[in-house]
N, C-alpha and C. Protein backbone atom coordinates (compact mmCIF):
# COMPACT_ATOMS: atom_id res chain seq x y z
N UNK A 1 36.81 -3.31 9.83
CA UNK A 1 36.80 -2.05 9.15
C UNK A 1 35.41 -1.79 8.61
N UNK A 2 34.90 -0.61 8.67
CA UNK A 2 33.34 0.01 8.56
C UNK A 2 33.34 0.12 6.98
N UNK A 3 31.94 -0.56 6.12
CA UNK A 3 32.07 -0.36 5.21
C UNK A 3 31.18 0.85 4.86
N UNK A 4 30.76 1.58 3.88
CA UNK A 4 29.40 2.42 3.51
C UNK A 4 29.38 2.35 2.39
N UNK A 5 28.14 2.72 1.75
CA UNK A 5 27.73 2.64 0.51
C UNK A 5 27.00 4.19 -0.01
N UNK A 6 27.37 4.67 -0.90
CA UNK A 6 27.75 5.84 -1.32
C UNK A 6 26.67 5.99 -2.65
N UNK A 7 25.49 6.47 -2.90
CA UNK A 7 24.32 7.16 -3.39
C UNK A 7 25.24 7.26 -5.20
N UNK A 8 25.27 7.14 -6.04
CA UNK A 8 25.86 7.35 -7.51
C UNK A 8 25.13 8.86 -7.75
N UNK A 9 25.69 9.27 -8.47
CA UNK A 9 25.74 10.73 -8.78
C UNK A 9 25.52 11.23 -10.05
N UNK A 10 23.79 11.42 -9.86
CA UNK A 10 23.35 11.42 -11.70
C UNK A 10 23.73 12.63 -12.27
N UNK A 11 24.29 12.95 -13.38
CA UNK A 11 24.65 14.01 -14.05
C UNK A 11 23.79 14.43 -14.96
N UNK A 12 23.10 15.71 -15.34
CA UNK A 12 22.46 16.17 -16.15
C UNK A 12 22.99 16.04 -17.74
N UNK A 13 24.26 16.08 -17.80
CA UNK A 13 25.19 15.87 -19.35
C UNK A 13 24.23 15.27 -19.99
N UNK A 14 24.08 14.97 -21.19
CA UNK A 14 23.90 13.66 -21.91
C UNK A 14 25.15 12.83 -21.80
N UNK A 15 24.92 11.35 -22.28
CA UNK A 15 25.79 10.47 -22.54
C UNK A 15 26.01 10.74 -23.93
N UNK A 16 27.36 10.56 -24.76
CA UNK A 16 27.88 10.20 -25.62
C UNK A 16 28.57 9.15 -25.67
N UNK A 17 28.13 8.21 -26.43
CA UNK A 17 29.00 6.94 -26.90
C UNK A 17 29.58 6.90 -27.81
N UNK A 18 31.33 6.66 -28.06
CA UNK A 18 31.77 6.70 -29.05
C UNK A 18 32.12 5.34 -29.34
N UNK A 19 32.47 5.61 -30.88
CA UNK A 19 33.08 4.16 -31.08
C UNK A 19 34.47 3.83 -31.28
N UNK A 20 35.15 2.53 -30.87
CA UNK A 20 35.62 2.30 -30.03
C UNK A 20 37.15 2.42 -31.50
N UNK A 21 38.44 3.07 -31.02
CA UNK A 21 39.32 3.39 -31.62
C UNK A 21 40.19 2.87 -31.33
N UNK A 22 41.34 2.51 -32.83
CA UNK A 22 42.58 1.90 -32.29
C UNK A 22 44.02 3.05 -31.52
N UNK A 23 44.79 2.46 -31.74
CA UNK A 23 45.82 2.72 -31.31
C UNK A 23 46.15 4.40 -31.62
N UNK A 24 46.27 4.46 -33.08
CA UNK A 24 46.54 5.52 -33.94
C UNK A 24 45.36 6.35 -33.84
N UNK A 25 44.40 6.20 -33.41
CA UNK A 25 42.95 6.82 -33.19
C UNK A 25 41.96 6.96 -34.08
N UNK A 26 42.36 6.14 -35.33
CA UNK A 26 41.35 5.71 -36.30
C UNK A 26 39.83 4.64 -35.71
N UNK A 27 38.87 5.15 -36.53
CA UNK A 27 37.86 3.98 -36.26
C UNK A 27 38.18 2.17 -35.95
N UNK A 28 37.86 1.62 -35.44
CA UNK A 28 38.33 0.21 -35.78
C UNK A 28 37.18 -0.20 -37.03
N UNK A 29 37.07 -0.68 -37.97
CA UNK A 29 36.11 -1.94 -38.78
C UNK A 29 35.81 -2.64 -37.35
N UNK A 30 34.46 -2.97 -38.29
CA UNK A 30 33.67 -3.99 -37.59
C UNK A 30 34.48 -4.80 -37.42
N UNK A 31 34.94 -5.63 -38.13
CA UNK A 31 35.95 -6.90 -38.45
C UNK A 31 36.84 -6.65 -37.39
N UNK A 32 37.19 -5.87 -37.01
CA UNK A 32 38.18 -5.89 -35.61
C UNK A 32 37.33 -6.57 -34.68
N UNK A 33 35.68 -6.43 -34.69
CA UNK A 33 35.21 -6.88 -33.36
C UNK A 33 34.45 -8.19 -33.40
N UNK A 34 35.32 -8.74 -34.46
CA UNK A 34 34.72 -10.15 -34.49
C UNK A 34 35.69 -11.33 -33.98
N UNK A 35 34.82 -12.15 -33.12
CA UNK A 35 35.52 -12.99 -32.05
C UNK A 35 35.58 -14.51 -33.17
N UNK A 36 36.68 -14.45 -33.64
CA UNK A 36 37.08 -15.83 -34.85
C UNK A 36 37.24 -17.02 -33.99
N UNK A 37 37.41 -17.62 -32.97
CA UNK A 37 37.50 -18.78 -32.06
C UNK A 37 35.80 -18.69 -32.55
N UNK A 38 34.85 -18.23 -31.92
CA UNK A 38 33.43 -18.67 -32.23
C UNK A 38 33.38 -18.35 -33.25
N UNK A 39 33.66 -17.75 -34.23
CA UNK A 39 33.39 -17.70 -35.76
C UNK A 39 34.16 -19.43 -36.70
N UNK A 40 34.82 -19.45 -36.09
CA UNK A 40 35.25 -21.41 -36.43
C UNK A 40 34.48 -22.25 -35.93
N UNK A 41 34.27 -22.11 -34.99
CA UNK A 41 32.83 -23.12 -34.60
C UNK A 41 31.63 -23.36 -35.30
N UNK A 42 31.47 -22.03 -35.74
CA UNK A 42 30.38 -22.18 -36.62
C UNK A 42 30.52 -22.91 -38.18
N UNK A 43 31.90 -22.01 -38.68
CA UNK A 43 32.17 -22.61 -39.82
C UNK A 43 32.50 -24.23 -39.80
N UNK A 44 32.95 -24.85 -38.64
CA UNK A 44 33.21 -26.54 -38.87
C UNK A 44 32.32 -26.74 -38.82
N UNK A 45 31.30 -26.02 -38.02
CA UNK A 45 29.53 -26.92 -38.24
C UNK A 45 29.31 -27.10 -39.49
N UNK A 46 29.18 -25.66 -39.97
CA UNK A 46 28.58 -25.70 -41.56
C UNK A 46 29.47 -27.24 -42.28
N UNK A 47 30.78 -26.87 -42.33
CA UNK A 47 31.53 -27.72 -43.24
C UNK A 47 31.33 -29.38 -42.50
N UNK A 48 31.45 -29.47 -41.66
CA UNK A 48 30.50 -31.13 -40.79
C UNK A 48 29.25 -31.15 -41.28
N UNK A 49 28.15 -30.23 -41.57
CA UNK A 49 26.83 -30.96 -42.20
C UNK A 49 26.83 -30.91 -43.51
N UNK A 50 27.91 -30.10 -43.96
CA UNK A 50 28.10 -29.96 -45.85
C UNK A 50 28.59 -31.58 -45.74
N UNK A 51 29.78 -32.24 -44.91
CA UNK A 51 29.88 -33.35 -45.47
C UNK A 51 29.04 -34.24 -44.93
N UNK A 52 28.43 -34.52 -44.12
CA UNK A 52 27.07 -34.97 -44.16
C UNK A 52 25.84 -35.37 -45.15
N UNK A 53 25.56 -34.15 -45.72
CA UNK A 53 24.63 -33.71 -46.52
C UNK A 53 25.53 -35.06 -48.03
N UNK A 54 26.50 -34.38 -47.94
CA UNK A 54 27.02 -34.69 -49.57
C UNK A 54 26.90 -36.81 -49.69
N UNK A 55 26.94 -37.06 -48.29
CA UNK A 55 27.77 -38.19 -47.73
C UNK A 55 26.19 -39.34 -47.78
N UNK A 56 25.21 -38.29 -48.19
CA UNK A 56 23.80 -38.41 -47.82
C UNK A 56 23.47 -39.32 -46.07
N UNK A 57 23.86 -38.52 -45.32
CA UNK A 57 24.22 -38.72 -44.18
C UNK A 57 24.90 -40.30 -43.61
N UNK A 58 25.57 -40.76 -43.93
CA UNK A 58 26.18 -42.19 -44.13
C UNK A 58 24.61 -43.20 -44.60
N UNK A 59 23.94 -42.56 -45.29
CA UNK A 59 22.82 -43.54 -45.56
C UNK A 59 21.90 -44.11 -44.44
N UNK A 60 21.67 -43.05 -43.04
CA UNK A 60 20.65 -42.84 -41.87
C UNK A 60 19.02 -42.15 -42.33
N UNK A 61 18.19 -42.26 -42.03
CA UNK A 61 17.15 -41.62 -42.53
C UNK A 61 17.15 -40.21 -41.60
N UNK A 62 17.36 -39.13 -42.33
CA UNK A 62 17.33 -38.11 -41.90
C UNK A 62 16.13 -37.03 -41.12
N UNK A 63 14.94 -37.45 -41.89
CA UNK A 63 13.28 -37.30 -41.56
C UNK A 63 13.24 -38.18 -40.21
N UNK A 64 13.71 -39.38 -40.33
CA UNK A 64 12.98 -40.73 -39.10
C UNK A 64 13.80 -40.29 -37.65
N UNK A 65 15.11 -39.50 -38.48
CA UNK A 65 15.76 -39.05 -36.88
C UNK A 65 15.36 -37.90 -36.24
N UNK A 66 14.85 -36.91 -36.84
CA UNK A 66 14.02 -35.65 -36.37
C UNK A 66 12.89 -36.41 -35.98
N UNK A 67 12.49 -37.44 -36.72
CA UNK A 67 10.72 -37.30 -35.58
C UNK A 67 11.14 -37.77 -34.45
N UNK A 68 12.09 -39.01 -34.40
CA UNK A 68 12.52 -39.59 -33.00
C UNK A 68 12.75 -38.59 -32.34
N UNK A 69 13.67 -37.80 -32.37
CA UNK A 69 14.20 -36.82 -31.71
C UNK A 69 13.13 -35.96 -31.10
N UNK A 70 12.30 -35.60 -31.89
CA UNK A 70 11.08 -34.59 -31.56
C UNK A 70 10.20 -35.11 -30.78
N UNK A 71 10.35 -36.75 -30.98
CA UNK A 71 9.11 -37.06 -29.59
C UNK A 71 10.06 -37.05 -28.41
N UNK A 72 11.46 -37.14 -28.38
CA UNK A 72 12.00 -37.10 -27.19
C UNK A 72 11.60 -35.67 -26.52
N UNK A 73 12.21 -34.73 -27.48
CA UNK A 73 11.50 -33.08 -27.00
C UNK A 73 10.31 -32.76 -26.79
N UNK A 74 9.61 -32.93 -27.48
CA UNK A 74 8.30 -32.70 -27.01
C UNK A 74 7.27 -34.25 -26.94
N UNK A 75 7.91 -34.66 -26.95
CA UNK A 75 6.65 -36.52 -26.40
C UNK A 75 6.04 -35.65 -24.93
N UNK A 76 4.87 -36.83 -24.79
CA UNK A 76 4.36 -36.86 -23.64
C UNK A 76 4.68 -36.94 -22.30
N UNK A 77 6.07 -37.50 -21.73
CA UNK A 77 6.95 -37.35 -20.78
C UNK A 77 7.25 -35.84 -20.96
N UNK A 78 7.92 -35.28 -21.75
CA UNK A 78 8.34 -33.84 -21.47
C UNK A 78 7.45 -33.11 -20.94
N UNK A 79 6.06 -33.07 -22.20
CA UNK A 79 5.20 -31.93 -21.94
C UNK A 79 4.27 -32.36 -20.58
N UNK A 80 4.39 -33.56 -20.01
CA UNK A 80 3.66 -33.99 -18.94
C UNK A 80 5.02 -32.81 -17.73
N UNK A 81 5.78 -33.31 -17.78
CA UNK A 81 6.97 -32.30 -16.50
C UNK A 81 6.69 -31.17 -16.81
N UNK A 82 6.70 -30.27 -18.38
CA UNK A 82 6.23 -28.94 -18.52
C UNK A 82 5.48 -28.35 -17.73
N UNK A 83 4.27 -28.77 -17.73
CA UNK A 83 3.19 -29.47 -17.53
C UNK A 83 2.73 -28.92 -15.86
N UNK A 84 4.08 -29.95 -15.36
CA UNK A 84 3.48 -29.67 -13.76
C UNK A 84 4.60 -28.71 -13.07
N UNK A 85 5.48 -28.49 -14.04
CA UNK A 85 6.50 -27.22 -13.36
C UNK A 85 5.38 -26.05 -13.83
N UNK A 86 4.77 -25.94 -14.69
CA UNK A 86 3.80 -25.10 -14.90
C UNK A 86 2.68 -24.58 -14.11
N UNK A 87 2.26 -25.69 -13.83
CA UNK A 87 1.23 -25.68 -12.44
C UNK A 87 2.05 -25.51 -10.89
N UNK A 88 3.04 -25.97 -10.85
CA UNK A 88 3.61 -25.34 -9.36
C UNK A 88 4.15 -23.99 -9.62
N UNK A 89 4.81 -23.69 -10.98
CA UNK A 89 5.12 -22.16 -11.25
C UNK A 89 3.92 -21.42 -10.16
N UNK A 90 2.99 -21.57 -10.80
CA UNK A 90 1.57 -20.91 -10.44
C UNK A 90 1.26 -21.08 -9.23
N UNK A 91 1.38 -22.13 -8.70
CA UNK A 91 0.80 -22.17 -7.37
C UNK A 91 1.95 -21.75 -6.24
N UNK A 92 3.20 -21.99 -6.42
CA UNK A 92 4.37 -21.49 -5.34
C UNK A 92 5.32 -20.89 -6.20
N UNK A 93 5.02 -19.75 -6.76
CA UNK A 93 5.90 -19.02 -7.27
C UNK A 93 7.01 -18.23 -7.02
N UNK A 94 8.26 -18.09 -7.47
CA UNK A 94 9.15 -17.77 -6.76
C UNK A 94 9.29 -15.93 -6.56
N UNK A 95 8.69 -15.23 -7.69
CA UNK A 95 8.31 -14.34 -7.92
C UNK A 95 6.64 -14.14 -8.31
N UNK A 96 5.92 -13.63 -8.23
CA UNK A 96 4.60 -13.21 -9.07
C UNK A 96 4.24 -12.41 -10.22
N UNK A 97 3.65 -13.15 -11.14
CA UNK A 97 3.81 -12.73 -12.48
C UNK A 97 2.32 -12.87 -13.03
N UNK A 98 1.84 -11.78 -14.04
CA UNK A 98 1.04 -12.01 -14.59
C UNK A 98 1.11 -13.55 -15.60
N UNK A 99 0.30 -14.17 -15.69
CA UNK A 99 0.23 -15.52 -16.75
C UNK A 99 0.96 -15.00 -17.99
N UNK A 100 0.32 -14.26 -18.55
CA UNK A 100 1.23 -14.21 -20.08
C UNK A 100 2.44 -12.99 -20.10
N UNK A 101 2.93 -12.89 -18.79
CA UNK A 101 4.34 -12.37 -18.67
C UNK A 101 5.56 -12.20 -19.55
N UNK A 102 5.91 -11.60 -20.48
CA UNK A 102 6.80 -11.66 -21.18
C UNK A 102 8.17 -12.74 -20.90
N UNK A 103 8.76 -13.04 -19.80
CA UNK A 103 9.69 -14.05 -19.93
C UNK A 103 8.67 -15.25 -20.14
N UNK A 104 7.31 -15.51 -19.87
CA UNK A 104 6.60 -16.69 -20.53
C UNK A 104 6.21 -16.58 -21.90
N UNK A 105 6.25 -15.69 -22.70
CA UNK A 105 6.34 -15.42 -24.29
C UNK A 105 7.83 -15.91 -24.70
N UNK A 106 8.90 -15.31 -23.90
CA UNK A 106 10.00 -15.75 -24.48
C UNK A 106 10.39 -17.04 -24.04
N UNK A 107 10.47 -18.01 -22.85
CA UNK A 107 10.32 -19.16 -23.49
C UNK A 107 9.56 -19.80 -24.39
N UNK A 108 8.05 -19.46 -24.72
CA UNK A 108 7.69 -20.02 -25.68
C UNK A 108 7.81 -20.07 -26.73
N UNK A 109 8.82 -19.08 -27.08
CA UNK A 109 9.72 -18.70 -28.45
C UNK A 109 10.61 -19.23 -28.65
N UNK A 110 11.62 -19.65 -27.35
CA UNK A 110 12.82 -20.20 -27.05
C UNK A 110 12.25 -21.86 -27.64
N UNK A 111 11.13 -22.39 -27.15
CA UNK A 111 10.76 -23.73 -27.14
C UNK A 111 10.07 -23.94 -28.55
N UNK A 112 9.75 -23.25 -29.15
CA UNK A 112 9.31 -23.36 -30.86
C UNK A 112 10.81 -23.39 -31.70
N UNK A 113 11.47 -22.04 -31.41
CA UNK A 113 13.36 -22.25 -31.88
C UNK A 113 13.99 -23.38 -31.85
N UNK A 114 13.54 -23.88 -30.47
CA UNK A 114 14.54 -25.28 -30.45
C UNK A 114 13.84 -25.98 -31.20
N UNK A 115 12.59 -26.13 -31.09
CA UNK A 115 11.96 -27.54 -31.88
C UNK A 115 12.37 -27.27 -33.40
N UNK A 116 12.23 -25.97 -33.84
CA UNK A 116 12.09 -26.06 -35.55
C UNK A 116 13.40 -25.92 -35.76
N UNK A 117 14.50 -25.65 -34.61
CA UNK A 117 15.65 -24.95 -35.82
C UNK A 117 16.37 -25.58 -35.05
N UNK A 118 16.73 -25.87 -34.01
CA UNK A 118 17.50 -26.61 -33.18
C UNK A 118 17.36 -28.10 -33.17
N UNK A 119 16.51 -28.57 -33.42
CA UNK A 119 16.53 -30.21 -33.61
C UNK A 119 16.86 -30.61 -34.61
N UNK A 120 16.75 -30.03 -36.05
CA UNK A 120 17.38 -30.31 -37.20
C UNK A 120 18.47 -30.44 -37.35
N UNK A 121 19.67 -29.11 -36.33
CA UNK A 121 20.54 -28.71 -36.72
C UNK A 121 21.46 -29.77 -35.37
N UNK A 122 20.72 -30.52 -34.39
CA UNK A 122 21.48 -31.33 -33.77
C UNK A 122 21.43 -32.84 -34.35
N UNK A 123 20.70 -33.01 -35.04
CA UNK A 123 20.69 -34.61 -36.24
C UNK A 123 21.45 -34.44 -36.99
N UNK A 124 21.34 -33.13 -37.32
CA UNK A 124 22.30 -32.76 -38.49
C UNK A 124 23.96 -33.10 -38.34
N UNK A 125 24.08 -32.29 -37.23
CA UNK A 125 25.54 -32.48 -36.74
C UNK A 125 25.54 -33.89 -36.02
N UNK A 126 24.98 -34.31 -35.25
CA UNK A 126 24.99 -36.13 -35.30
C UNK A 126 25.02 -37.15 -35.92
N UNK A 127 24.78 -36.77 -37.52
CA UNK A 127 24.83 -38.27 -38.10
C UNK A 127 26.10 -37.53 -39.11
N UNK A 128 26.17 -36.42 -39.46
CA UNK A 128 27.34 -35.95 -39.81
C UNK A 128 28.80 -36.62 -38.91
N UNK A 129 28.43 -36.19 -37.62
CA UNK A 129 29.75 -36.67 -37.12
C UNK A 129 30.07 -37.83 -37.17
N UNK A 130 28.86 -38.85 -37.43
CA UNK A 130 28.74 -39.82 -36.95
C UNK A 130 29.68 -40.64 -38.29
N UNK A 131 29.31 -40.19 -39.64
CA UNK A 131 29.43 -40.61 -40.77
C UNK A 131 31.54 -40.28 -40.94
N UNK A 132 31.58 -39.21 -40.46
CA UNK A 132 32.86 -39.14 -40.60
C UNK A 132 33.99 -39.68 -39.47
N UNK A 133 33.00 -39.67 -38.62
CA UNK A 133 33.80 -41.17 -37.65
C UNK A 133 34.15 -42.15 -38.14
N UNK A 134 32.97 -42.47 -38.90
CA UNK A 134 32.97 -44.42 -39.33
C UNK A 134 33.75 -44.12 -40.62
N UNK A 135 34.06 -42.88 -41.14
CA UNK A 135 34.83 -43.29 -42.34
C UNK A 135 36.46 -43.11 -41.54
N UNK A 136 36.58 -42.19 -41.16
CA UNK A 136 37.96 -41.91 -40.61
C UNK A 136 38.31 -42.85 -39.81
N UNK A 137 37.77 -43.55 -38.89
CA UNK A 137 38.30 -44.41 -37.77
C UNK A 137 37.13 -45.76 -37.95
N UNK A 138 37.02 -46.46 -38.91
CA UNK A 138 36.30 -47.89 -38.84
C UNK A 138 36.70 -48.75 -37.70
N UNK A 139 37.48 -48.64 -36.86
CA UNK A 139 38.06 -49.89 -36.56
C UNK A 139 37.19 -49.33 -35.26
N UNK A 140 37.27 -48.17 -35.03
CA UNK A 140 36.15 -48.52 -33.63
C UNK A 140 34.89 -48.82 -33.31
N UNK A 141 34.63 -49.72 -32.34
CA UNK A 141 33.32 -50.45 -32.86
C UNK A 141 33.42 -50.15 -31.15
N UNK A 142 31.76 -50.07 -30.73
CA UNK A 142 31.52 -50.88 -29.12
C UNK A 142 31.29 -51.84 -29.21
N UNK A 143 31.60 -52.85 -28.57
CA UNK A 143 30.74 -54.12 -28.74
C UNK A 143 30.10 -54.63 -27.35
N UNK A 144 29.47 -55.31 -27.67
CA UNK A 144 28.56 -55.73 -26.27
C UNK A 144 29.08 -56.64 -25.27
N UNK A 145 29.22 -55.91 -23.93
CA UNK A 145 29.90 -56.16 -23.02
C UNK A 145 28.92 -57.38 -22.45
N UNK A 146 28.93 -58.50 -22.30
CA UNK A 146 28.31 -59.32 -21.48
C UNK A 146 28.07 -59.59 -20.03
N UNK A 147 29.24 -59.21 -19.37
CA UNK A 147 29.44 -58.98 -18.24
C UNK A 147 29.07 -57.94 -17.48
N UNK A 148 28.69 -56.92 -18.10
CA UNK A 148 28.23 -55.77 -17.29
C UNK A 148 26.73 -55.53 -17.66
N UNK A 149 26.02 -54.97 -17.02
CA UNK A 149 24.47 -55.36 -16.90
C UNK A 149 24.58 -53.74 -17.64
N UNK A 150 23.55 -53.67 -18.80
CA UNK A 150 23.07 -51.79 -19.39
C UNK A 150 22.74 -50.97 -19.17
N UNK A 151 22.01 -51.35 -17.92
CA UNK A 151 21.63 -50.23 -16.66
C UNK A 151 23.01 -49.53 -15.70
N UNK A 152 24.25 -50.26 -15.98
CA UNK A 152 25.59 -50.34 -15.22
C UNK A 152 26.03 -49.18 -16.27
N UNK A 153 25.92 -49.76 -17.37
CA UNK A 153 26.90 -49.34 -18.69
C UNK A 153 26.62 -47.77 -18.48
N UNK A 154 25.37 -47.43 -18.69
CA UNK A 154 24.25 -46.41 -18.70
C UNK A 154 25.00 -45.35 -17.50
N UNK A 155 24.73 -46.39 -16.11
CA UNK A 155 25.34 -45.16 -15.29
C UNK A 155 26.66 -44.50 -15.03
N UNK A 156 27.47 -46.21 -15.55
CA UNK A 156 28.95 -45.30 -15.77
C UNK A 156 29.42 -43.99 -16.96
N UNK A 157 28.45 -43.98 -17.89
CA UNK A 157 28.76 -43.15 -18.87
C UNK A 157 28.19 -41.94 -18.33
N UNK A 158 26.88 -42.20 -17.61
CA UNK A 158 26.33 -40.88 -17.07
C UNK A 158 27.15 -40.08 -15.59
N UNK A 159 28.27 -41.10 -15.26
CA UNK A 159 28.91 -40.21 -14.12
C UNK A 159 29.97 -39.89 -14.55
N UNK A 160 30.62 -40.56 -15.73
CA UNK A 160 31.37 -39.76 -16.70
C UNK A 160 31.64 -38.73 -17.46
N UNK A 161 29.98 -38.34 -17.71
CA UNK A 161 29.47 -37.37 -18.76
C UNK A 161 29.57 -36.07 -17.34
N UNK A 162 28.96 -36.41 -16.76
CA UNK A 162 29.09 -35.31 -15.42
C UNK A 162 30.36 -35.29 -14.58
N UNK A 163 30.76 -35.87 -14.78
CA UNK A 163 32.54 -35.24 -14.35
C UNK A 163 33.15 -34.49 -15.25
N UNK A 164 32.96 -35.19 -16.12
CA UNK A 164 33.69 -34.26 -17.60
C UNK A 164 33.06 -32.68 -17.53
N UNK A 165 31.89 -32.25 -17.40
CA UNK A 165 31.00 -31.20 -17.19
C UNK A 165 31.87 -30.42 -16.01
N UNK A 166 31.57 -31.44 -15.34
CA UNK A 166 32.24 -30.38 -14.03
C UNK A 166 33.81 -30.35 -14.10
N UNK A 167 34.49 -31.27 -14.32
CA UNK A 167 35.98 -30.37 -14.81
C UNK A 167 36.35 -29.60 -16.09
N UNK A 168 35.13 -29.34 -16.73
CA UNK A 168 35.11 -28.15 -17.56
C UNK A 168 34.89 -27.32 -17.16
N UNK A 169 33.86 -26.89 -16.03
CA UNK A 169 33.56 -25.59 -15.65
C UNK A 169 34.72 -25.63 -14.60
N UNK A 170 35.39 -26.60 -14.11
CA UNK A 170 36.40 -26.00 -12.70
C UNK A 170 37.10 -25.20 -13.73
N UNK A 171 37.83 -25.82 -14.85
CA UNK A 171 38.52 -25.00 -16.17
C UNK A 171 38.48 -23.94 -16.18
N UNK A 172 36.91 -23.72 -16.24
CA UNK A 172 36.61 -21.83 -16.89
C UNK A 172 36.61 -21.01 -15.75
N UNK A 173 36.00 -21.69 -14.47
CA UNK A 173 35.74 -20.61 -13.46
C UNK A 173 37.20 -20.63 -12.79
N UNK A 174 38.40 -21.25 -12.77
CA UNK A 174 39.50 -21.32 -12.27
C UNK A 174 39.62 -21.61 -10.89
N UNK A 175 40.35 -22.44 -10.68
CA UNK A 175 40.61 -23.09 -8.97
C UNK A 175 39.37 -23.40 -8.45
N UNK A 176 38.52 -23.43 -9.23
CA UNK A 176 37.30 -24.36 -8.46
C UNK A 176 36.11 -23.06 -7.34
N UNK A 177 36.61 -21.77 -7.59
CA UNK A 177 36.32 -20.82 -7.08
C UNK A 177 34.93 -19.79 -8.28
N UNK A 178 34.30 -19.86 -7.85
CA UNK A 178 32.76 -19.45 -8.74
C UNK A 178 32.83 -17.35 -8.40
N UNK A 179 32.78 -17.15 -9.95
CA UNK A 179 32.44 -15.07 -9.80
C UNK A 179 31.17 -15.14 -8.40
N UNK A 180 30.21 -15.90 -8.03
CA UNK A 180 29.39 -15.73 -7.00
C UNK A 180 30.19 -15.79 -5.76
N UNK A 181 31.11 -16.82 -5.68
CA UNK A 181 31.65 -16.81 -4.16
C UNK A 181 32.38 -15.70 -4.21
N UNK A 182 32.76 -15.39 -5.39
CA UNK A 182 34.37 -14.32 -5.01
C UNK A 182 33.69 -12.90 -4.53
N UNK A 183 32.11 -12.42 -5.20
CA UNK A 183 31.67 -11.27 -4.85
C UNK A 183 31.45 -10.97 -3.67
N UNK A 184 31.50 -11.98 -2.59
CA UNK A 184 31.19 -12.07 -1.09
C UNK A 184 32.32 -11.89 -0.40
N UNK A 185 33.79 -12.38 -0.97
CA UNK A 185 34.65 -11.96 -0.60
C UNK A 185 35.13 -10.82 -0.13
N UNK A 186 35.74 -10.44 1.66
CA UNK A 186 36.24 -8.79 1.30
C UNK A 186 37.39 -9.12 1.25
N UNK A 187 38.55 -7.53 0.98
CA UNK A 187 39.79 -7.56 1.08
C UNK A 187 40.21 -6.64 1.80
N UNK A 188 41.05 -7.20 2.60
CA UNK A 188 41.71 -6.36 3.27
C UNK A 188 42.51 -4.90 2.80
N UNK A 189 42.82 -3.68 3.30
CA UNK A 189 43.19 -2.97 2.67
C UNK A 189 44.60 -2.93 3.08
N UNK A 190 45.42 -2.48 2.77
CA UNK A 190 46.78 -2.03 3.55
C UNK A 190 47.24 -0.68 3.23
């Protein structure tokens, strides 16, 4: 069956946007358009680093874990890969871009955010969780496996961590079928 593709049809009108009404045809409140599943997420954060904070993080140095952390993010391994994805950016680019291109301003905004506000706030919630683990559940401990070599340990957790990943997204995208494959899809008409 012949498909065609059909030119959109600009109208001189203006647009009017209204806002968006209930049932009875009253305004909705803002508060109608707030999504509370992510509004709890946020609030257990807060209330996970409030008990943290109070807990004085189970007695972890809170400063010594941001710098660790920060040389992981920005140490010399990172900014060395930066570094040379930077230099092949430039030399085999996938698009062509002026150097100080606005999506290269906004990662560099993105990469100052994470360092100042995002690394705090993932120690934060790490030794928080960490503290209310060891109070709620003491009895779990790892202990050191002798028999299995750490480089073993290491990769079983890392093909673990990536299965788990990927049967989360089979989850969201459903039957294992991706919005990209389905747009390629045709359908038959009847």
């Amino acid at each position: 069956m012949p498909s065609f593709v059909v030119a959109p049809v600009h109208s001189i009108a203006p647009v009017v946007r209204r806002r968006p009404r209930g049932a009875n045809g009253a305004k909705l409140a803002p508060a109608s358009r707030v999504y509370l599943p992510a509004l709890s997420v946020a609030g257990i954060a807060a209330v996970l680093v409030w008990v943290g904070w109070a807990s004085h993080w189970g007695g972890a140095n809170f400063a010594g874990s941001i710098a660790s952390l920060r040389v992981v993010v920005s140490g010399p391994m990172t900014l060395g890969i930066v570094g040379v994805l930077l230099v092949v950016e430039r030399v085999r680019p996938a698009q062509r871009r002026p150097i100080f291109a606005r999506g290269y301003r906004q990662d560099l905004l993105y990469m100052v955010l994470n360092a100042t506000l995002v690394v705090p706030l993932v120690i934060a919630l790490t030794l928080s969780f960490s503290e209310v683990v060891h109070q709620a559940f003491p009895w779990i401990v790892l202990t050191r496996v002798g028999t299995v070599p750490r480089w073993a340990a290491i990769a079983a957790i890392f093909v673990a961590m990536d299965g788990l990943n990927w049967l989360a997204h089979l989850g969201i995208t459903g039957s294992g079928c991706s919005g990209a494959s389905m747009s390629f899809t045709t359908r038959k008409r009847t």
